[in-house]
Protein backbone atom coordinates (compact mmCIF):
# COMPACT_ATOMS: atom_id res chain seq x y z
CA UNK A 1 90.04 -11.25 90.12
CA UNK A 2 87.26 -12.11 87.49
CA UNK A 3 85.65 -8.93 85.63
CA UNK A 4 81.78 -8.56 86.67
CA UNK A 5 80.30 -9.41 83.76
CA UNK A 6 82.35 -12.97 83.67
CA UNK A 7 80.25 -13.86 87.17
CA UNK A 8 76.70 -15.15 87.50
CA UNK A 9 75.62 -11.59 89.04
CA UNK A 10 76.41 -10.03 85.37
CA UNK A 11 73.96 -12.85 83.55
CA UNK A 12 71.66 -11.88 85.85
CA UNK A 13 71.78 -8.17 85.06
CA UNK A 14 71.99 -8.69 81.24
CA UNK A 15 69.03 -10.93 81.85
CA UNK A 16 66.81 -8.20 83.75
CA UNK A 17 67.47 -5.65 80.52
CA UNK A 18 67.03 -7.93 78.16
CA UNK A 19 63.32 -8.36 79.83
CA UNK A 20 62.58 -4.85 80.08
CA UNK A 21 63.65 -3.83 76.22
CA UNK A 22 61.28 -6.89 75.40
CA UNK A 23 58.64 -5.66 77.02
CA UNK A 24 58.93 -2.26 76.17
CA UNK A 25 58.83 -3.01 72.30
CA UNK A 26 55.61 -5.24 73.21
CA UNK A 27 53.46 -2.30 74.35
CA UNK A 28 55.04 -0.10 71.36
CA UNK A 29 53.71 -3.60 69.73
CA UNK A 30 50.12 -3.32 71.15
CA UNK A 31 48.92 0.77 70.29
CA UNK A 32 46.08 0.71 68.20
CA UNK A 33 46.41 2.02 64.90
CA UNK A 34 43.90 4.76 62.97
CA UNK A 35 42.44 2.42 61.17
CA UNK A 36 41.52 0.17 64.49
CA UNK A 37 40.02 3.54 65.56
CA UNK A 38 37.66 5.09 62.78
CA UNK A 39 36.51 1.86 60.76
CA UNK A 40 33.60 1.37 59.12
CA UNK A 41 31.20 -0.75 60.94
CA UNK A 42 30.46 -3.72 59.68
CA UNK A 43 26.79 -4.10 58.63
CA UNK A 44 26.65 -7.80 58.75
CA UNK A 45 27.87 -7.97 62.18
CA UNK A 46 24.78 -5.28 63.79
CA UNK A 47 23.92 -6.57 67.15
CA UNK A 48 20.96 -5.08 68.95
CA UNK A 49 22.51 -4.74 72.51
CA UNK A 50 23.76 -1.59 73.47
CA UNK A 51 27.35 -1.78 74.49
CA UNK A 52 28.59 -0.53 77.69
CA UNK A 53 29.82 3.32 77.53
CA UNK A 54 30.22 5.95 80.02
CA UNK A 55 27.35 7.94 81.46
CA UNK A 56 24.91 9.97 79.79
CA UNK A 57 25.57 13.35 81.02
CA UNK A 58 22.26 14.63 82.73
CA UNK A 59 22.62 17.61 81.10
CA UNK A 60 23.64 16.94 77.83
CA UNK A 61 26.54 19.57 75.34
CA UNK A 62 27.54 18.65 71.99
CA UNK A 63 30.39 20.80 72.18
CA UNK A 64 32.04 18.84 75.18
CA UNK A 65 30.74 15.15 74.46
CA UNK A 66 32.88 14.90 71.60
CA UNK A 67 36.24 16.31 72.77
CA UNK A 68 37.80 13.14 73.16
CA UNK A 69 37.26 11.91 69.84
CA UNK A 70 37.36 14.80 67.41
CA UNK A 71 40.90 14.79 69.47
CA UNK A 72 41.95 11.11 69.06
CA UNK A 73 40.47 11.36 65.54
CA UNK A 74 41.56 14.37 63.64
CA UNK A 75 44.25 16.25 66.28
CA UNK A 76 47.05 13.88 66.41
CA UNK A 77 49.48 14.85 63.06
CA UNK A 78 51.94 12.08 63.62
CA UNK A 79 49.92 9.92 61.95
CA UNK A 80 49.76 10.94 57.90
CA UNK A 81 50.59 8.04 56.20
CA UNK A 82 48.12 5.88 58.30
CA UNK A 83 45.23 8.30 58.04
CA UNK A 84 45.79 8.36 54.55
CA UNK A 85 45.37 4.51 54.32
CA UNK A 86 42.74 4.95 56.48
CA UNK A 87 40.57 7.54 54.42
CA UNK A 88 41.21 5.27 51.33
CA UNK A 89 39.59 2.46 53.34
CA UNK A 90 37.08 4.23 54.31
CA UNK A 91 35.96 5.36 50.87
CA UNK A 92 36.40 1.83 49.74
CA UNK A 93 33.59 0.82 52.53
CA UNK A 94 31.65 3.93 51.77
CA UNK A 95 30.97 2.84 48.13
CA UNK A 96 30.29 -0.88 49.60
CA UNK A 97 27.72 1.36 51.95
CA UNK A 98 26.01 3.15 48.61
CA UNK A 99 24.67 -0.14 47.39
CA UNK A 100 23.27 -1.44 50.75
CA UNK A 101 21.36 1.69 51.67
CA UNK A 102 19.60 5.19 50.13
CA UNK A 103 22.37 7.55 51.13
CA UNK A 104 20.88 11.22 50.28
CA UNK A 105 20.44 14.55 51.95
CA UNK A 106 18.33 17.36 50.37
CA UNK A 107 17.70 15.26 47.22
CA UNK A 108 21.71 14.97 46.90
CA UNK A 109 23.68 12.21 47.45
CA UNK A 110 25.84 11.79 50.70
CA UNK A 111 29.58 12.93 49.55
CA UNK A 112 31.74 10.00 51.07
CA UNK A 113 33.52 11.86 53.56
CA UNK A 114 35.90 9.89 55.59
CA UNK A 115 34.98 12.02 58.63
CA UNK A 116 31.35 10.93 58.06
CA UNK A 117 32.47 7.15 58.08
CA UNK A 118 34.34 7.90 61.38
CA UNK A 119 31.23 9.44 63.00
CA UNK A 120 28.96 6.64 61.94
CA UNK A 121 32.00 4.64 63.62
CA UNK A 122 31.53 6.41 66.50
CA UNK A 123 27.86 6.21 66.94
CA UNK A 124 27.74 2.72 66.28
CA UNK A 125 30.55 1.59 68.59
CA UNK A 126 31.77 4.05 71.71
CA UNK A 127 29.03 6.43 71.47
CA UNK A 128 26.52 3.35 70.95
CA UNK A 129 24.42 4.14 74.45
CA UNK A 130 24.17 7.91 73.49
CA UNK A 131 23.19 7.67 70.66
CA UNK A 132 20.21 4.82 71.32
CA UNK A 133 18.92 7.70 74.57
CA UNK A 134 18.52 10.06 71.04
CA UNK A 135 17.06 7.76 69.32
CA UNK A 136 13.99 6.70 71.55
CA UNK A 137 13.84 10.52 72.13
CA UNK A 138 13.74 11.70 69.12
CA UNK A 139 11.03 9.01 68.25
CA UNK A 140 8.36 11.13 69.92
CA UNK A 141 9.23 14.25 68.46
CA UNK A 142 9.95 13.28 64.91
CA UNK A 143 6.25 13.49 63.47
CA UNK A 144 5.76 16.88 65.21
CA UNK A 145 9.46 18.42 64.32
CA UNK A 146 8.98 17.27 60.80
CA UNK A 147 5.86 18.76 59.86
CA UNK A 148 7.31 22.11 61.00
CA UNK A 149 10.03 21.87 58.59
CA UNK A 150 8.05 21.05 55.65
CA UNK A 151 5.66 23.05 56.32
CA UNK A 152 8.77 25.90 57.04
CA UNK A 153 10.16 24.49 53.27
CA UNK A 154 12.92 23.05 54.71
CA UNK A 155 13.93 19.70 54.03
CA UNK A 156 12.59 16.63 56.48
CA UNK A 157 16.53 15.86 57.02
CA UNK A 158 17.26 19.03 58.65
CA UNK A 159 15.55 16.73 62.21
CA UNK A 160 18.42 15.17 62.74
CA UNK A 161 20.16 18.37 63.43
CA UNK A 162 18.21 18.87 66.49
CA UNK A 163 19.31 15.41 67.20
CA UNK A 164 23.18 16.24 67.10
CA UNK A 165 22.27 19.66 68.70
CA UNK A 166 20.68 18.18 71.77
CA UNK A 167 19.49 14.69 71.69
CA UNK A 168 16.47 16.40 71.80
CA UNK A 169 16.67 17.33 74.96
CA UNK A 170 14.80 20.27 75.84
CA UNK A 171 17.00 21.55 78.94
CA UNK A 172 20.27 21.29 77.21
CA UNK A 173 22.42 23.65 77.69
CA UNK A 174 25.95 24.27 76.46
CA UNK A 175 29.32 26.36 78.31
CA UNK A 176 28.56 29.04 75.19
CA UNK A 177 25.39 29.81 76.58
CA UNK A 178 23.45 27.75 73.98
CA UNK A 179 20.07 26.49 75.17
CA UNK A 180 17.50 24.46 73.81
CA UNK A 181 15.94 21.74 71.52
CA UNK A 182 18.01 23.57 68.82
CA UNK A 183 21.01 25.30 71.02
CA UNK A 184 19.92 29.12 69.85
CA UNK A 185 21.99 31.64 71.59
CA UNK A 186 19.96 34.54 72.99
CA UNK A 187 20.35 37.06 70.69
CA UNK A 188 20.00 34.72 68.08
CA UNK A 189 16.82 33.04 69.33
CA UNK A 190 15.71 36.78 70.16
CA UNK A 191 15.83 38.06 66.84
CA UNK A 192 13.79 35.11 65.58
CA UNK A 193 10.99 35.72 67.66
CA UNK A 194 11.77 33.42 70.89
CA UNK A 195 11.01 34.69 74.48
CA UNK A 196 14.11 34.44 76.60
CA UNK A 197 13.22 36.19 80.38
CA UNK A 198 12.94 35.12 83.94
CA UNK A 199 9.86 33.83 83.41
CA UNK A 200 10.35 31.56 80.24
CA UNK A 201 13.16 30.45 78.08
CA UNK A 202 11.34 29.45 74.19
CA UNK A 203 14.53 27.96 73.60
CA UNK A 204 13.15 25.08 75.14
CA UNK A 205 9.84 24.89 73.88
CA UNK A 206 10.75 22.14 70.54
CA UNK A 207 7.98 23.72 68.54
CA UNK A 208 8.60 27.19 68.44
CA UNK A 209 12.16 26.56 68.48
CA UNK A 210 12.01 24.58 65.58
CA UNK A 211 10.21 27.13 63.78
CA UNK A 212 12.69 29.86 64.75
CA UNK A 213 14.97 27.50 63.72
CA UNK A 214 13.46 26.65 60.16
CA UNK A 215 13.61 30.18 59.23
CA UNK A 216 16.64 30.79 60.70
CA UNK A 217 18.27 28.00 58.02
CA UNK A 218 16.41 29.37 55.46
CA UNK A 219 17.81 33.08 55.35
CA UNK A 220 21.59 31.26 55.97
CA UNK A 221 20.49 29.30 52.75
CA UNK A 222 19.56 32.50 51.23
CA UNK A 223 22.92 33.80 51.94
CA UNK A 224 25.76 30.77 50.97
CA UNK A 225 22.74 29.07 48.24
CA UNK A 226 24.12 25.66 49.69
CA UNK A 227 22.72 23.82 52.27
CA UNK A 228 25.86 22.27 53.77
CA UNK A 229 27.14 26.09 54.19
CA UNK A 230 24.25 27.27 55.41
CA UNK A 231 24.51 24.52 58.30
CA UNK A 232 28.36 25.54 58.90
CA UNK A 233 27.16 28.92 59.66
CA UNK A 234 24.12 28.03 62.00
CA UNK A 235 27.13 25.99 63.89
CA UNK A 236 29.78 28.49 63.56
CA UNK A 237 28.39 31.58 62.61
CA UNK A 238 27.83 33.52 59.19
CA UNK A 239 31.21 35.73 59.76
CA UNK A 240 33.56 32.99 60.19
CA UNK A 241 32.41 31.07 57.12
CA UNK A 242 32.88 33.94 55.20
CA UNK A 243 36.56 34.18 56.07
CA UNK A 244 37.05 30.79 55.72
CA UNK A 245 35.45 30.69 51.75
CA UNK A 246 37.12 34.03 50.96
CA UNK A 247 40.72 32.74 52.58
CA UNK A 248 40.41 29.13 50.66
CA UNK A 249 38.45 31.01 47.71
CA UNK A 250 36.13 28.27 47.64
CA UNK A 251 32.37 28.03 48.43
CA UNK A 252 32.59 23.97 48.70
CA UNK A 253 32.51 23.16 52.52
CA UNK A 254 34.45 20.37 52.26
CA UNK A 255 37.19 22.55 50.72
CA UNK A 256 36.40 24.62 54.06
CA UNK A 257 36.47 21.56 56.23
CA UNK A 258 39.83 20.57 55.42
CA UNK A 259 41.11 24.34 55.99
CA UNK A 260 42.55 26.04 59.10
CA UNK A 261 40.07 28.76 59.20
CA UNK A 262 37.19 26.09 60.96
CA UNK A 263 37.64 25.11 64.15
CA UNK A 264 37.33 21.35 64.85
CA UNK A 265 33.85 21.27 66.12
CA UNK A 266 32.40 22.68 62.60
CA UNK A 267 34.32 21.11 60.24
CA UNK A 268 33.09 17.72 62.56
CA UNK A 269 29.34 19.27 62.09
CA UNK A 270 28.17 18.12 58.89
CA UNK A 271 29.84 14.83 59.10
CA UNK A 272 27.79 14.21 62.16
CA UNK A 273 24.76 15.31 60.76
CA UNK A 274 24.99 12.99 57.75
CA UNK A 275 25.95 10.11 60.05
CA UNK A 276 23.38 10.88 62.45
CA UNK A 277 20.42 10.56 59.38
CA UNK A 278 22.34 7.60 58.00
CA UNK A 279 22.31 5.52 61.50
CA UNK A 280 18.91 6.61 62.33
CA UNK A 281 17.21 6.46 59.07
CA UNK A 282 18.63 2.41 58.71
CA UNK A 283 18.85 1.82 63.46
CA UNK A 284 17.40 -1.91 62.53
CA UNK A 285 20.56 -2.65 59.59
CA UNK A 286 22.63 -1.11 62.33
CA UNK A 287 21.60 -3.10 65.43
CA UNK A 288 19.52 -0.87 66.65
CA UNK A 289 16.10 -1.75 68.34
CA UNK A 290 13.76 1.13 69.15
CA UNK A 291 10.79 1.46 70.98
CA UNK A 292 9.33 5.42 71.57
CA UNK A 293 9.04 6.43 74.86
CA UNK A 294 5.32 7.27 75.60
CA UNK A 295 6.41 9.97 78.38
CA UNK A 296 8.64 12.01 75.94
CA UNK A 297 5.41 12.61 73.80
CA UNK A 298 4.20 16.39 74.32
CA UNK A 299 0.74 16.72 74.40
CA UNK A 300 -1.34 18.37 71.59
CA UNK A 301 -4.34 20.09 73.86
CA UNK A 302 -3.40 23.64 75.15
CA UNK A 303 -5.45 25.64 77.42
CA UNK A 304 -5.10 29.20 78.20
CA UNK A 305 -4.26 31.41 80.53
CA UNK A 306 -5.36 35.12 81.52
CA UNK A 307 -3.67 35.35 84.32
CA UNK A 308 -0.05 34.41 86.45
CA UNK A 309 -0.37 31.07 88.74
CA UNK A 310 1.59 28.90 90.03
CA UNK A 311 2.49 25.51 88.05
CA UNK A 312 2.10 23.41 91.13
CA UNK A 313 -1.38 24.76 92.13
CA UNK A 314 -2.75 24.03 87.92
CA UNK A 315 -1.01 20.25 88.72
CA UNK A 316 -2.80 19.92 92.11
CA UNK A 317 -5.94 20.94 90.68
CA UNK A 318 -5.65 19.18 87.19
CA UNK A 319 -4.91 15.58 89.14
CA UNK A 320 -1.43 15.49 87.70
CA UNK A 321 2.40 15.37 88.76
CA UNK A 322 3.48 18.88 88.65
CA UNK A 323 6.91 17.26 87.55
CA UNK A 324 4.70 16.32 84.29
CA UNK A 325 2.84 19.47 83.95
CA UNK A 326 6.43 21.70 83.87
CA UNK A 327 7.68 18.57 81.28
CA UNK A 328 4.99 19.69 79.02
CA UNK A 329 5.59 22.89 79.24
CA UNK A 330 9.80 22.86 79.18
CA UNK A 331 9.64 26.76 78.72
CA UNK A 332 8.79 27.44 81.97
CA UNK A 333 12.02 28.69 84.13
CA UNK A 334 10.14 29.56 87.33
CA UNK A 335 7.50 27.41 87.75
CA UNK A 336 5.14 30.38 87.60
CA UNK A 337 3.33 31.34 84.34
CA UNK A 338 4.49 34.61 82.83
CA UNK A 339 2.84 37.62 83.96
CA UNK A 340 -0.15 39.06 81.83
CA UNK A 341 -0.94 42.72 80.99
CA UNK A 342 -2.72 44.55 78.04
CA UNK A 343 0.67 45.48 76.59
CA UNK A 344 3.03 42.85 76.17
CA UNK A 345 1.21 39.66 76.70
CA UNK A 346 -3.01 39.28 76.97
CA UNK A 347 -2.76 35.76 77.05
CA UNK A 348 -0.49 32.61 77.59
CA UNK A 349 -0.99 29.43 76.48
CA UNK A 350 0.17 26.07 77.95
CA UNK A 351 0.00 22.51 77.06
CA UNK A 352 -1.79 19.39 78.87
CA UNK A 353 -3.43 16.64 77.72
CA UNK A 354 -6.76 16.11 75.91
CA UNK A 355 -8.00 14.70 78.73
CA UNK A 356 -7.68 17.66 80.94
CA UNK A 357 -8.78 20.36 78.61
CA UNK A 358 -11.98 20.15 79.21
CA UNK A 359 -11.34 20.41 82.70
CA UNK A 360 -10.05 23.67 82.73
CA UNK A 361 -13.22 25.82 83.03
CA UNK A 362 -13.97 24.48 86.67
CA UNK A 363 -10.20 24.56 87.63
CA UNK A 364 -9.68 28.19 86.83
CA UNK A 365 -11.79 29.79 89.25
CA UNK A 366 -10.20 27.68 92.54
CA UNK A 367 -6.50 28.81 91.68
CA UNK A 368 -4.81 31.43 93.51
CA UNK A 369 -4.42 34.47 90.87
CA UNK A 370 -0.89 36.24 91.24
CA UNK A 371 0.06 39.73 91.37
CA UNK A 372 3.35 40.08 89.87
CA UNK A 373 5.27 43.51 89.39
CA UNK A 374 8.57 44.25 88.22
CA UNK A 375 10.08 45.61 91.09
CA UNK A 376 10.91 44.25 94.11
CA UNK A 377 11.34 46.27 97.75
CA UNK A 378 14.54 45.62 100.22
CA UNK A 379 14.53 46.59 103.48
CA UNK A 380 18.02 47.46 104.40
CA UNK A 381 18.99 45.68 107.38
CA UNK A 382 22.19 45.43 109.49
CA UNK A 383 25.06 44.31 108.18
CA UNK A 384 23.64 44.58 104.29
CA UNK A 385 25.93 46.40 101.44
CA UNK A 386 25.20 46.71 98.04
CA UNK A 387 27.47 43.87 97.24
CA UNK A 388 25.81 41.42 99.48
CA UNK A 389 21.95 42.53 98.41
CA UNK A 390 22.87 41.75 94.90
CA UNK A 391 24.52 38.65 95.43
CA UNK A 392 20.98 37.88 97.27
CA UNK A 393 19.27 38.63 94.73
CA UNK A 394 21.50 37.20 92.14
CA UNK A 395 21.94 40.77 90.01
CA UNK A 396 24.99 42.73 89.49
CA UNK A 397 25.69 45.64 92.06
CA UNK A 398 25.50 47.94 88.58
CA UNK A 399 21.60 46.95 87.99
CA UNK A 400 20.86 47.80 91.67
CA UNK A 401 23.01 51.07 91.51
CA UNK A 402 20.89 51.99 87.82
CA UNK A 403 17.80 51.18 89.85
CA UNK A 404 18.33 53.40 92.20
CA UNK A 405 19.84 56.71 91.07
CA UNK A 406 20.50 58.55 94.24
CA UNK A 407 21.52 55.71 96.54
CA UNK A 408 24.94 56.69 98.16
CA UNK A 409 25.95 52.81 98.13
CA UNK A 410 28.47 53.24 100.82
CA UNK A 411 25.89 54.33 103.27
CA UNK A 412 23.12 52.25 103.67
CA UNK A 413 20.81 53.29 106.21
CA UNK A 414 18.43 50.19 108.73
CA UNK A 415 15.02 50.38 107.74
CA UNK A 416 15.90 52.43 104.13
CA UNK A 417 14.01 50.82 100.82
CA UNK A 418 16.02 49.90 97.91
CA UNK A 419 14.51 48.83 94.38
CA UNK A 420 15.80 45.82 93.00
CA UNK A 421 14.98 44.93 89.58
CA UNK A 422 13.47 41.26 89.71
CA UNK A 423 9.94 40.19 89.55
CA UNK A 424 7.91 40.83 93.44
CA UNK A 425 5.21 38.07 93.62
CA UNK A 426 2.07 38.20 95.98
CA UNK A 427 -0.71 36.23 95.64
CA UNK A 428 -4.59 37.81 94.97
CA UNK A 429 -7.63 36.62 94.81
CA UNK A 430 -9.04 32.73 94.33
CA UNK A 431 -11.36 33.92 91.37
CA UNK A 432 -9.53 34.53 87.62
CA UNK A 433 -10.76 37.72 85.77
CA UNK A 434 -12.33 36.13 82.67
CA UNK A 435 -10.92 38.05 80.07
């Protein structure tokens, strides 16, 4: 009897493996490489079509839209030798860059980072569609935004970090909490002078949150006397800098960038600045074809207010989508302007357009004024706890409990009145009190 492997069945099974180890070592063959990944586009080659991407997220947040490639760029460390290739490349193309275009920021030029090459990469391949949305965005708001700054002292550059904040988008909002045109947090944008309530949110107002902004860069400049520190500590805070420059005792950022005492997203943040001015400043050498958006342009006529209406009731009356009026006025987080009183606020002002501002004197007197306190009365009824009223209401059980002192919360009584501590709104009379 014949061993196996002497019959046709054992060519046949030699055969099979031989197939599969061939195979196998072909899609080893095929993985792309670093350099396949983060290369430099090509200038010559700029085509004006937008490529196809993902989805824009509706709601856009820097800190999740680049996971993916701060990972595939900068996490993997099996990679040395071909990263280090590829950064030599890269600086190699980055001098080739210098010569074709004005690379500068704050009067200094543009240090040839290979993470900045990878992010202009980025933006001009994969991220192609987001970043043209940002572009025709940020093409109504540039005149506006940039005038603040200078007139703040700030360099005209410093717009393009709203850009990789937001995409100027007014309503973004990020999982740390970060809202905004410029993604303040709320103590932050509190201590600079923004209103952050239940009735408005400045954060998302791009004029006063640039300004808040503006000065908020300037004291960080006062602090780390470099602007590319200064802009690691708006991103990551002052503290953590700090550590970072007294572990590495260094006060060069790029020193800090290539440290473990950043985390990924801020030693990514100045590199994404720089190639966000660099793409925009040059969209045409890059393939990029913009046209600005008439209805992202904010209007420049305000008109204001001495007393609380509704937005809806000013759009009916002004002739106008009240989806347009509450676009103009991003700030606005209940559709209802913020209450007045002698105290805190005499007056608000909103914007509309020049058209309409004229129209205001006749409209005032037909709105419905509204009476707005700061407490609101529950009727207990069956079945209610404490637990459930506040989950109404959308408060914590501790703000209803603080509201009401002697409330025994586990016996609620039909018909007793609780306070809860949200705005009550009833509506008055049609004519405004002139002021």
């Amino acid at each position: 009897m014949l061993p196996i492997w002497s019959t046709g069945l054992g060519h046949f099974f030699i055969s099979i493996i031989a197939i599969f180890l061939v195979a196998c070592q072909s899609a080893q063959d095929v993985k792309p490489t670093i350099n396949e990944i983060s290369s430099t586009p090509d200038l010559s080659d700029a085509r004006p079509e937008v490529e196809a991407d993902q989805p824009i997220q509706p709601r856009f947040c820097n800190d999740d839209i680049y996971t993916q490639h701060i990972r595939n760029e900068f996490s993997s460390q099996n990679h040395t030798n071909s990263r280090e290739a590829s950064e030599l490349a890269n600086e190699e193309s980055f001098k080739v860059l210098r010569y074709q275009l004005p690379l500068e920021f704050s009067g200094a030029p543009i240090t040839p980072s290979p993470r900045v090459l990878s992010w202009i990469s980025y933006f001009t391949g994969r991220g192609r569609s987001d970043f043209l949305l940002w572009l025709v965005r940020s093409a109504s708001y540039r005149e506006p935004v940039t005038k603040l700054l200078k007139d703040e002292g700030l360099p005209p550059e410093f717009f393009f970090l709203a850009m990789i904040e937001s995409g100027f988008s007014n309503y973004a909002f990020s999982h740390a909490k970060a809202s905004g045109t410029w993604q303040f947090m709320k103590p932050t944008a509190e201590h600079y002078g923004l209103q952050v309530n239940y009735w408005i949110d400045e954060r998302r107002d791009p004029s006063k949150s640039t300004l808040a902004a503006a000065r908020y860069l300037k004291d960080l400049y006062s602090q780390f006397g470099d602007w590319y520190l200064a802009l690691a500590a708006y991103n990551a805070g002052p503290t953590r800098v700090i550590k970072a420059m007294k572990a590495m005792k260094s006060r060069d950022y790029w020193v800090l960038a290539r440290s473990p005492y950043l985390r990924p997203e801020t030693k990514d943040y100045v590199p994404k600045l720089l190639a966000a001015l660099i793409v925009a400043s040059h969209a045409s050498t890059y393939g990029f074809e913009v046209v600005a958006d008439i209805r992202n342009k904010a209007p420049t006529a305000t008109i204001e207010l001495y007393n609380s209406y509704r937005m809806a009731d000013i759009a009916h009356k002004l002739g106008v989508p009240e989806e347009d009026l509450l676009k103009w006025n991003p700030e606005m987080m209940q559709g209802i302007t913020p209450p007045i009183n002698p105290v805190r606020r005499k007056v608000y002002t909103i914007r509309v357009p020049k058209s309409l501002e004229s129209h205001w004197a006749n409209v005032e007197p037909e709105l419905e004024r509204l009476t707005i306190s700061d407490i609101l009365i529950h009727r207990v009824k069956r079945g209610d706890t404490v637990a459930s009223i506040a989950r109404r209401y959308k408060i914590t059980v501790k703000k209803i409990l603080e509201t009401n002192p002697n409330l025994n919360a586990k016996r609620l009584k039909l018909g007793q009145s609780l306070n809860v501590p949200i705005p009550s709104i009833q509506g008055g009379s049609m004519q405004a009190r002139n002021p």
